[in-house]
C-alpha atoms as a PDB file:
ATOM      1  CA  UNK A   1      -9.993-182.043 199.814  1.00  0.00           C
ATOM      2  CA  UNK A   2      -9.700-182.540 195.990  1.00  0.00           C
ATOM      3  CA  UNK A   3      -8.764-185.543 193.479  1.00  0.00           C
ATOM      4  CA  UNK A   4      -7.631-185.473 190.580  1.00  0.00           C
ATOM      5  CA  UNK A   5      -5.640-187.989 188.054  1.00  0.00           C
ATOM      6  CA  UNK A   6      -2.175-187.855 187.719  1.00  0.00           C
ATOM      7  CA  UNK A   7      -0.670-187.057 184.630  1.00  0.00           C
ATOM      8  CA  UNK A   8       1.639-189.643 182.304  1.00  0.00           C
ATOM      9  CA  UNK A   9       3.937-187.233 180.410  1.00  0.00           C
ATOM     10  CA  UNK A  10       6.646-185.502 182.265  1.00  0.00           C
ATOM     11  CA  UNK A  11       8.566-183.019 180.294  1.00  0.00           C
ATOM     12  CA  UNK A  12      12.277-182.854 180.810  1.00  0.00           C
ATOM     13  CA  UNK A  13      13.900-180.365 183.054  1.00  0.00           C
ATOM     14  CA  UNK A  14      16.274-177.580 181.916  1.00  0.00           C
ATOM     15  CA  UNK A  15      19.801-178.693 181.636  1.00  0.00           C
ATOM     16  CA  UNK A  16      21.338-182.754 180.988  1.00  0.00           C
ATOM     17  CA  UNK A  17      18.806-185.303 183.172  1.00  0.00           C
ATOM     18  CA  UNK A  18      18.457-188.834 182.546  1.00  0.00           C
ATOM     19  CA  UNK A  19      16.238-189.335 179.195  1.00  0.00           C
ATOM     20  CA  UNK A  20      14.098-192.185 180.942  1.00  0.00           C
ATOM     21  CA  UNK A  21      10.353-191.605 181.530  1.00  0.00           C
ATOM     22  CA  UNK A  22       9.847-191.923 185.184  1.00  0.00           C
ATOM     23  CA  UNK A  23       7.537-193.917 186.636  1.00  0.00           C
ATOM     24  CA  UNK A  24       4.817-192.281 189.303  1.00  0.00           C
ATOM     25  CA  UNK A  25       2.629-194.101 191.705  1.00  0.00           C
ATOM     26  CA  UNK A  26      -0.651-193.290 190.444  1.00  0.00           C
ATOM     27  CA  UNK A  27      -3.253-191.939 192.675  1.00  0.00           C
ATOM     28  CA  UNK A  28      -5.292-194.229 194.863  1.00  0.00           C
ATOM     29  CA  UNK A  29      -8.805-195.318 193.648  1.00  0.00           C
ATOM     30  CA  UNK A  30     -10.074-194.705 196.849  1.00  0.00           C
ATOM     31  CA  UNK A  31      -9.116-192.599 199.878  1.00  0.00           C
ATOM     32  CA  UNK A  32      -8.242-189.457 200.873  1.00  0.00           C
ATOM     33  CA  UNK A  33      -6.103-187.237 198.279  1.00  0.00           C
ATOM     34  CA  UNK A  34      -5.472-183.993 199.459  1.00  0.00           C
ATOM     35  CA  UNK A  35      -4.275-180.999 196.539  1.00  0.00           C
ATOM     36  CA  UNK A  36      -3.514-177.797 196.900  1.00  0.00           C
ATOM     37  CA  UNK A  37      -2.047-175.003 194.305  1.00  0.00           C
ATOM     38  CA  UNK A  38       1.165-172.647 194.833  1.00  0.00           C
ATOM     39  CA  UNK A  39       3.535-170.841 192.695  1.00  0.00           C
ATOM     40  CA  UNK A  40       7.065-171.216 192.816  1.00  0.00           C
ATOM     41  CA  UNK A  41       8.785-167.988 194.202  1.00  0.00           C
ATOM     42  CA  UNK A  42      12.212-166.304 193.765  1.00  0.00           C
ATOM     43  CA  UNK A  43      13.359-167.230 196.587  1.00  0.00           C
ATOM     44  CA  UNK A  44      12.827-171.263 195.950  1.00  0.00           C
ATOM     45  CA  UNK A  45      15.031-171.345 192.850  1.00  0.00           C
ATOM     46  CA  UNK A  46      18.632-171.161 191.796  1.00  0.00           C
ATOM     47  CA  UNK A  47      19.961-168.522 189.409  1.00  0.00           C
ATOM     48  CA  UNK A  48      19.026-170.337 186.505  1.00  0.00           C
ATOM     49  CA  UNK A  49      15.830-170.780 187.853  1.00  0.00           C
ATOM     50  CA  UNK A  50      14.804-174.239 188.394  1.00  0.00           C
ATOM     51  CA  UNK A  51      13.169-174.993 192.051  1.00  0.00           C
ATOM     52  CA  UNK A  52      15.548-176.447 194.984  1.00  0.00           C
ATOM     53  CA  UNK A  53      15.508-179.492 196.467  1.00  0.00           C
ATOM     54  CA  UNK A  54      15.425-177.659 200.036  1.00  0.00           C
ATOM     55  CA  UNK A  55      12.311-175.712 198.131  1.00  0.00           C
ATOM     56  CA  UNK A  56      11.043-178.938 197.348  1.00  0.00           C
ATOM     57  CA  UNK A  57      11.264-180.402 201.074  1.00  0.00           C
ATOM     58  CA  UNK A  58       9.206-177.405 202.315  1.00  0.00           C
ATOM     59  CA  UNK A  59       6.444-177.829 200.009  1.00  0.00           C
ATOM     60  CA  UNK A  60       6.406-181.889 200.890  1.00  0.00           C
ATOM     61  CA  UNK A  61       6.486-180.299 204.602  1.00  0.00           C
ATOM     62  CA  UNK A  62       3.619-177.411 204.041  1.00  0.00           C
ATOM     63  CA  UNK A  63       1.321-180.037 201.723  1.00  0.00           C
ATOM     64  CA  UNK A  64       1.216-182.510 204.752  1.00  0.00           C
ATOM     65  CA  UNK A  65       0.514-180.027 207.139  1.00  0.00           C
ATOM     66  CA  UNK A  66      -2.200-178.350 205.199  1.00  0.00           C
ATOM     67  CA  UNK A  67      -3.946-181.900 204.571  1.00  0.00           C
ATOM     68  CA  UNK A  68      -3.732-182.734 208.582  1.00  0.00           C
ATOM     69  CA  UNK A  69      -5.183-178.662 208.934  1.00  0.00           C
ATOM     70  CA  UNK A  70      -7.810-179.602 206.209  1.00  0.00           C
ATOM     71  CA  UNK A  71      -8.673-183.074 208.205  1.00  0.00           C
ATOM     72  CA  UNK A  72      -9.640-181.374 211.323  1.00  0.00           C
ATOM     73  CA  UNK A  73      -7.334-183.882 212.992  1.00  0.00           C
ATOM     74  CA  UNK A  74      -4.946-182.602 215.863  1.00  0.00           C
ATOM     75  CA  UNK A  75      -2.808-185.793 215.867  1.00  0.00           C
ATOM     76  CA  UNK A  76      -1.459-187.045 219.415  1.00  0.00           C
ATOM     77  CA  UNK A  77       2.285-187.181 218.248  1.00  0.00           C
ATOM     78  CA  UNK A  78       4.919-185.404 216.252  1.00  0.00           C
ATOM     79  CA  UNK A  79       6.392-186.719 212.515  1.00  0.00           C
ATOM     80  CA  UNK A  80      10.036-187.385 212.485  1.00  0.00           C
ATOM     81  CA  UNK A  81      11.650-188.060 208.242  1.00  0.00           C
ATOM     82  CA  UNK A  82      12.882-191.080 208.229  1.00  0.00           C
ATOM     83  CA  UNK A  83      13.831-191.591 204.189  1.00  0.00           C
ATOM     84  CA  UNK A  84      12.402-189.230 201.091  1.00  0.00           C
ATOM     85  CA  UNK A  85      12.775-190.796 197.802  1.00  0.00           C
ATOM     86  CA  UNK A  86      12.418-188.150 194.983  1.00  0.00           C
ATOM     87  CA  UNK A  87      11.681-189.166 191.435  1.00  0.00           C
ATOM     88  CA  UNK A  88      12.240-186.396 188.690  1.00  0.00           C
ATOM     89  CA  UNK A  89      10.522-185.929 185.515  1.00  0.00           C
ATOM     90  CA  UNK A  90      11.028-182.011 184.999  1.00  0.00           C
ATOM     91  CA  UNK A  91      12.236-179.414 187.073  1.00  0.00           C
ATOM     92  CA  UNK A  92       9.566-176.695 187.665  1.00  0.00           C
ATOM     93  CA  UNK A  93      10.825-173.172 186.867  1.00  0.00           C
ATOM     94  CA  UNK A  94      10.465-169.904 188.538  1.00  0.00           C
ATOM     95  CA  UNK A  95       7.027-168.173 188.269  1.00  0.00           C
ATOM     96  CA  UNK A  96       5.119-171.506 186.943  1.00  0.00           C
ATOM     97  CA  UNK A  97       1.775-172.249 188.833  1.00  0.00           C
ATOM     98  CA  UNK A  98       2.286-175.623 189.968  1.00  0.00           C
ATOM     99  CA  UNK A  99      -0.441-178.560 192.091  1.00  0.00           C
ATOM    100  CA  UNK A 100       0.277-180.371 194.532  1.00  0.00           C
ATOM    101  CA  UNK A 101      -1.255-183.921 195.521  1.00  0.00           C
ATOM    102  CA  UNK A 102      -0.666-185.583 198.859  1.00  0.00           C
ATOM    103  CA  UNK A 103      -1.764-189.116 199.963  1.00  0.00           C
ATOM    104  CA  UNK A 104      -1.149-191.890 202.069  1.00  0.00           C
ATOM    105  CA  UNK A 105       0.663-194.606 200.281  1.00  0.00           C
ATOM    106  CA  UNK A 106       1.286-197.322 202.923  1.00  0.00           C
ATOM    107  CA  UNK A 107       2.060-197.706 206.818  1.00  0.00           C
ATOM    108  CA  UNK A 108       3.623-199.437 209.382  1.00  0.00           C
ATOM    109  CA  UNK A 109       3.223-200.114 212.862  1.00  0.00           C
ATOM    110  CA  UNK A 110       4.799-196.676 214.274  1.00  0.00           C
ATOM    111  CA  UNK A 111       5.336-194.836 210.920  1.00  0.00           C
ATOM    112  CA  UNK A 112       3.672-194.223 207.388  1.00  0.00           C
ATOM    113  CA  UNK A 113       4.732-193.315 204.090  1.00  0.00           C
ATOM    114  CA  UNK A 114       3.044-189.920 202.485  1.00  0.00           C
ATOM    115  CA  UNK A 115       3.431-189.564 198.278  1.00  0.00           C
ATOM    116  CA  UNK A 116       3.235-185.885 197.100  1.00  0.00           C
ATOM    117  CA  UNK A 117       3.450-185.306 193.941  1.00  0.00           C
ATOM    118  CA  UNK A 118       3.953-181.839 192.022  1.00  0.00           C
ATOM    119  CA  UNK A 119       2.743-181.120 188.461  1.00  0.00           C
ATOM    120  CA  UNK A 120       2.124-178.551 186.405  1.00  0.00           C
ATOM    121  CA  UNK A 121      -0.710-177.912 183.655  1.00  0.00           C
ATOM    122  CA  UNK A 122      -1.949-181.321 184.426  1.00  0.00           C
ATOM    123  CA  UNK A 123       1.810-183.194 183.905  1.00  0.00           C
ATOM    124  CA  UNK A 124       3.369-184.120 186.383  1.00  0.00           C
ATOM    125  CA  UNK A 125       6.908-183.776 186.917  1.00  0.00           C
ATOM    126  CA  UNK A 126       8.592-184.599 190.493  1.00  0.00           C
ATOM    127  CA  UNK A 127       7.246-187.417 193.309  1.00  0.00           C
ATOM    128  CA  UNK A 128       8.190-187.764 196.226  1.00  0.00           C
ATOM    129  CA  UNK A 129       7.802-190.587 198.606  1.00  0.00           C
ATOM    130  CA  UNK A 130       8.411-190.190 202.294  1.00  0.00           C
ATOM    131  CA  UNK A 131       8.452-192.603 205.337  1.00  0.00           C
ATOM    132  CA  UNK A 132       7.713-190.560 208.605  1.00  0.00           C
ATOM    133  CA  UNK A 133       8.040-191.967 212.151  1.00  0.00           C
ATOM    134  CA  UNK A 134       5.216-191.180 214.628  1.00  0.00           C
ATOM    135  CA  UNK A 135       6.882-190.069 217.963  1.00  0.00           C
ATOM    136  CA  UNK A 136       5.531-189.101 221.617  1.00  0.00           C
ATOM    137  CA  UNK A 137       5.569-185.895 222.088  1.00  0.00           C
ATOM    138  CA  UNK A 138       6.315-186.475 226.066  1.00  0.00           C
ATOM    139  CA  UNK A 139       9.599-188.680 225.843  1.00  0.00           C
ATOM    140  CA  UNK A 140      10.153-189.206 221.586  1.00  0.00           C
ATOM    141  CA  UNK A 141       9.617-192.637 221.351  1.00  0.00           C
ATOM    142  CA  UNK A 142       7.908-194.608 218.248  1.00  0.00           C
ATOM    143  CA  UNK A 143       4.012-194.250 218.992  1.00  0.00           C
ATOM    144  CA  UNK A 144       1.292-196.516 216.888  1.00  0.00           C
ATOM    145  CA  UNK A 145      -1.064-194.682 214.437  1.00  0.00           C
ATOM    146  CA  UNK A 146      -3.983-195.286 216.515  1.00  0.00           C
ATOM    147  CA  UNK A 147      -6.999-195.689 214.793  1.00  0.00           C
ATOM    148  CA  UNK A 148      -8.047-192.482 213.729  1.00  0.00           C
ATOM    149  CA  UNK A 149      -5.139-192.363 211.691  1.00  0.00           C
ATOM    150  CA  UNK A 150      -6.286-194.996 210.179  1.00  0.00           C
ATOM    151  CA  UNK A 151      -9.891-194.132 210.028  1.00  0.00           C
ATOM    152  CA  UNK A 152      -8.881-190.993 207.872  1.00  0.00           C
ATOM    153  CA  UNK A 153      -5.738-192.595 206.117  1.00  0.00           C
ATOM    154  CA  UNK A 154      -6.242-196.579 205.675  1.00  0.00           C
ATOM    155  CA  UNK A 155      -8.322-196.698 202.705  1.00  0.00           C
ATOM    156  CA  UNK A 156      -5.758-194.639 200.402  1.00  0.00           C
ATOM    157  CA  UNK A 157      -3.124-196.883 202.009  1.00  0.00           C
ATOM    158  CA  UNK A 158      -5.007-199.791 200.751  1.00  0.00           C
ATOM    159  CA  UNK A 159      -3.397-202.350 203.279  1.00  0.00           C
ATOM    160  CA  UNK A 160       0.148-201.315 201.723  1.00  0.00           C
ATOM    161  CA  UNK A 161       2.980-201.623 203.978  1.00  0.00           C
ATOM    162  CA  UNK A 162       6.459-199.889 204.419  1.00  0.00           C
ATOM    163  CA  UNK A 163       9.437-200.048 205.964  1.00  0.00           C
ATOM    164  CA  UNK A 164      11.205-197.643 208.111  1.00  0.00           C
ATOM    165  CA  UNK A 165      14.729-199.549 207.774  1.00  0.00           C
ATOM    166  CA  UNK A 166      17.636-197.305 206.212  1.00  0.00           C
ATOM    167  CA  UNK A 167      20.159-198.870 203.666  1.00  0.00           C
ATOM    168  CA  UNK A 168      23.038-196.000 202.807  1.00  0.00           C
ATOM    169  CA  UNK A 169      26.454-196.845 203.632  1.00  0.00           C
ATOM    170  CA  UNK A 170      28.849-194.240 205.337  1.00  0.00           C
ATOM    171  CA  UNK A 171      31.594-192.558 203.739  1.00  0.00           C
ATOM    172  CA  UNK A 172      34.820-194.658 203.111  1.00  0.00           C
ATOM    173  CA  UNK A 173      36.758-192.010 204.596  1.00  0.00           C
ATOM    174  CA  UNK A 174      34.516-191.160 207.952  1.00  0.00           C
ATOM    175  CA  UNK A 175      36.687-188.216 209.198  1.00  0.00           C
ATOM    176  CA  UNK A 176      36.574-186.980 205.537  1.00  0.00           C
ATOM    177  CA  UNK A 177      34.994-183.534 204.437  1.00  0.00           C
ATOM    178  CA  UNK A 178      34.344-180.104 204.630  1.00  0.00           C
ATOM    179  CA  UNK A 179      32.402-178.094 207.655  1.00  0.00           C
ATOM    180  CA  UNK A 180      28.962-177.365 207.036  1.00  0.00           C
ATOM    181  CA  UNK A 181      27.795-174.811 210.157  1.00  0.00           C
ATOM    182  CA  UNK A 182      24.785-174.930 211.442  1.00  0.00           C
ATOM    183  CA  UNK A 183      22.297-171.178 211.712  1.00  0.00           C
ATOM    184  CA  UNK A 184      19.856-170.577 214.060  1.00  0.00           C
ATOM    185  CA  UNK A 185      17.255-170.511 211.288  1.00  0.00           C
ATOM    186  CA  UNK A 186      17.396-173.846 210.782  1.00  0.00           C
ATOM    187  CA  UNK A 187      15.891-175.366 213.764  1.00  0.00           C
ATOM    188  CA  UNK A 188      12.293-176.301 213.807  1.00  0.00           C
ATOM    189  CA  UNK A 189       9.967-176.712 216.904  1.00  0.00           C
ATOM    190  CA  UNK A 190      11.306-179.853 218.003  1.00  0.00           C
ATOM    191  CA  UNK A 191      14.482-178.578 218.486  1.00  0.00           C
ATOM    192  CA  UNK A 192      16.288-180.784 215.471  1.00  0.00           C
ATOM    193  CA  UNK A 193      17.779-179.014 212.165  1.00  0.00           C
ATOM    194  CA  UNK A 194      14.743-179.620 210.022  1.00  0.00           C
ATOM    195  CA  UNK A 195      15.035-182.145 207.309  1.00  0.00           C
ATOM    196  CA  UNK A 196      14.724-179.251 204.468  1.00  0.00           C
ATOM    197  CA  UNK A 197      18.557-178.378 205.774  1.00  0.00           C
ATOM    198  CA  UNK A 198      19.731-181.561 204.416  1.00  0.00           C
ATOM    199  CA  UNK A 199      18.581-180.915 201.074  1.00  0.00           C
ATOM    200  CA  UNK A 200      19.980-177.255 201.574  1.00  0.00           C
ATOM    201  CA  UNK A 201      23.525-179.340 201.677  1.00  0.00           C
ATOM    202  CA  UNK A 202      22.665-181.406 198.683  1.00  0.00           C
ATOM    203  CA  UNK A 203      22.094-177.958 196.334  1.00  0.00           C
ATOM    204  CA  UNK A 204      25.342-176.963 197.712  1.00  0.00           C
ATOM    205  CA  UNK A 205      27.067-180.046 195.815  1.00  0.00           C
ATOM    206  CA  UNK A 206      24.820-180.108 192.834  1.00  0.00           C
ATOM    207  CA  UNK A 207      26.098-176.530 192.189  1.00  0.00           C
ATOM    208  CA  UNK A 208      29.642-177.801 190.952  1.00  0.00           C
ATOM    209  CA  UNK A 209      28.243-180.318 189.030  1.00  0.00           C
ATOM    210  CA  UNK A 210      27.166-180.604 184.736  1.00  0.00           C
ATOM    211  CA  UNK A 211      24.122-182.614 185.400  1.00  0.00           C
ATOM    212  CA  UNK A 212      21.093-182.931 187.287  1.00  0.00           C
ATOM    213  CA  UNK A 213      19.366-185.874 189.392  1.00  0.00           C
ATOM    214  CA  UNK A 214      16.766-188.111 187.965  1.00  0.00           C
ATOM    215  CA  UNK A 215      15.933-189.621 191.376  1.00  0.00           C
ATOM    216  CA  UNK A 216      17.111-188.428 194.658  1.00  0.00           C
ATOM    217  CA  UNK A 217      17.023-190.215 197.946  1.00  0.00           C
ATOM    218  CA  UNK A 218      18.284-188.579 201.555  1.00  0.00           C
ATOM    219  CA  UNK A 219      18.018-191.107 204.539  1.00  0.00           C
ATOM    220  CA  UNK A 220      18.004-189.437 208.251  1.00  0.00           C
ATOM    221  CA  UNK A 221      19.568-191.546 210.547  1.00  0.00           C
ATOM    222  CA  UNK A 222      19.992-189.189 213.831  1.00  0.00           C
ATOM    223  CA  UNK A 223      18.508-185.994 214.579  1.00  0.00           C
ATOM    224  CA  UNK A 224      20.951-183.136 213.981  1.00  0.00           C
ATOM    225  CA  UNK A 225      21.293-181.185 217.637  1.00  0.00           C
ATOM    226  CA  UNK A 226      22.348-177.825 218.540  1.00  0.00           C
ATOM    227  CA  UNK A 227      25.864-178.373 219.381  1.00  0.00           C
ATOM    228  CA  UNK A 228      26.726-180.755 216.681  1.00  0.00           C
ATOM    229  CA  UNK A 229      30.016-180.027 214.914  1.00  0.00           C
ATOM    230  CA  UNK A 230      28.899-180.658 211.124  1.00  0.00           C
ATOM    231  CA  UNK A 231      30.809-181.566 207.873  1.00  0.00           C
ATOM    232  CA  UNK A 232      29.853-182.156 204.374  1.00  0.00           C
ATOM    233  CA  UNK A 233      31.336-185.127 203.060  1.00  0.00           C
ATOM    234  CA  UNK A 234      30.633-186.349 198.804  1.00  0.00           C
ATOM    235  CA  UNK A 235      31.878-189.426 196.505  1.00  0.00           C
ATOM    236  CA  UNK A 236      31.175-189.320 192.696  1.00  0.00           C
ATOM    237  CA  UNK A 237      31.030-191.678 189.780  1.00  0.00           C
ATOM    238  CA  UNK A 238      29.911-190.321 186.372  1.00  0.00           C
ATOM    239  CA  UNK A 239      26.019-191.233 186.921  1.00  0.00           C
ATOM    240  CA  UNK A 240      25.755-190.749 190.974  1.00  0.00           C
ATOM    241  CA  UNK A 241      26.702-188.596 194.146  1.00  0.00           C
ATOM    242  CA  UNK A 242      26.790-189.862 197.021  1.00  0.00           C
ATOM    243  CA  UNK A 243      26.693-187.105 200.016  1.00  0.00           C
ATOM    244  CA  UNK A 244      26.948-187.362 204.027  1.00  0.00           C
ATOM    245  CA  UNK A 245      26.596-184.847 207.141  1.00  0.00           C
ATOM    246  CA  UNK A 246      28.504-186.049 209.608  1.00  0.00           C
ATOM    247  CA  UNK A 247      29.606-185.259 213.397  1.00  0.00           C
ATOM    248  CA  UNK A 248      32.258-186.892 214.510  1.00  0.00           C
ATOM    249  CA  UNK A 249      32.309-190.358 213.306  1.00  0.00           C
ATOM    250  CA  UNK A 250      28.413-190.507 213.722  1.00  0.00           C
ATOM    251  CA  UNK A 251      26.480-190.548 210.188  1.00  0.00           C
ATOM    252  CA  UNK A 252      23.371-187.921 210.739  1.00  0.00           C
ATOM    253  CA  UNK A 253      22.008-187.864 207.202  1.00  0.00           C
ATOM    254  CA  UNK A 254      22.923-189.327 203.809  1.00  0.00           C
ATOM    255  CA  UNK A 255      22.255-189.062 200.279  1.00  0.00           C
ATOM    256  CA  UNK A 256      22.327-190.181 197.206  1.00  0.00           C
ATOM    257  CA  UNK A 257      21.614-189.049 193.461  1.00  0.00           C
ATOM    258  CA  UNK A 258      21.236-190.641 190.439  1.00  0.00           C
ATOM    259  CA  UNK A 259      21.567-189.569 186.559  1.00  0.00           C
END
């Protein structure tokens, strides 16, 4: 386990982004922040070379697992997404050497929120903020923390709470859009599409647009199942996308970015 301070001036990403400065939780004063170093790879970037949101989701996925690893905790239950709420400062590029802080930002009775935020060179230049859902592993329902959780995780949580409530609307049109199969490859060991798939479906809309996201939110509101007949569904004003998977009339996950 490492700390370190987070940085204050994010550089812009390549390509038209929102000229704001965003604004990143800093990390906590006390508590457990775990870091960890990585480069980003070919195969995490588009062709012009900036890192993917799916990318993104995996290293979100890989930094939490390595802190749980580096605990020496074997936690009774799995983590379900609920909501990830990315802010954007810069886009990190192909071949850059990048760090990675994780921490625990707040919790709830049967989920928490984890902060990870990825910099470069000491600036930091993406955070995200994501609410997972502690689940049995016998039958899937909502378990508590339990107190280990919180003996390892409560102090950088600081008595901080969360909710796990979702807020996106559904399409207008809910029979509307395009299919969007599904690959073997993209089940995890639960047996759900993992939640890096939905951002997979996000790149696929960003690619047809002039602009990039300054924040970026998905919401998961039902597991996506082998079996599940998917489409890709999108609305657009000039400064936000809103996306959708959908089966049937049922809303699985939902998205939207901002300018």
């Amino acid at each position: 386990m490492t700390r370190s301070v987070a940085g204050t001036s994010p550089q812009g990403p390549p390509g038209p982004v929102a000229s704001s400065v965003p604004v990143f939780v800093p990390d906590p004063a006390d508590g457990r922040v775990f870091a960890v170093s990585r480069a980003v790879r070919s195969t995490e970037v588009t062709p012009e070379g900036r890192l993917r949101f799916d990318a993104l989701a995996r290293y979100l996925q890989d930094a939490a697992e390595d802190d749980l690893a580096d605990a020496g905790w074997r936690e009774p239950y799995f983590w379900l997404v609920r909501r990830v709420t990315v802010v954007i400062g810069g886009y990190p590029a192909h071949g850059e050497p990048l760090r990675i802080r994780t921490f625990c930002s707040a919790t709830g009775p049967r989920w928490a929120e984890r902060t990870t935020t990825v910099g470069r060179a000491g600036t930091d230049l993406m955070q995200a903020r994501a609410v997972w859902v502690a689940v049995k592993r016998a039958d899937g329902r909502p378990a508590p923390l339990g107190a280990e959780f919180h003996r390892l995780y409560g102090a950088a949580a600081a008595g901080r709470t969360v909710s796990a409530r979702l807020s996106h609307p559904g399409p207008a049109e809910p029979q509307a859009g395009r299919a969007w199969p599904l690959r073997a490859s993209d089940f995890d060991m639960a047996g759900h599409v993992n939640n890096a798939i939905a951002w997979a479906a996000v790149e696929d809309l960003l690619a047809g647009l002039d602009w990039l996201p300054a924040s970026a939110e998905l919401e998961y509101h039902r597991p996506i199942l082998a079996g599940h007949d998917i489409r890709l569904a999108a609305s657009q004003t000039p400064d936000q996308l809103s996306c959708w998977l959908l089966s049937g009339v049922q809303q699985l996950t939902s998205g939207r970015l901002t300018r």
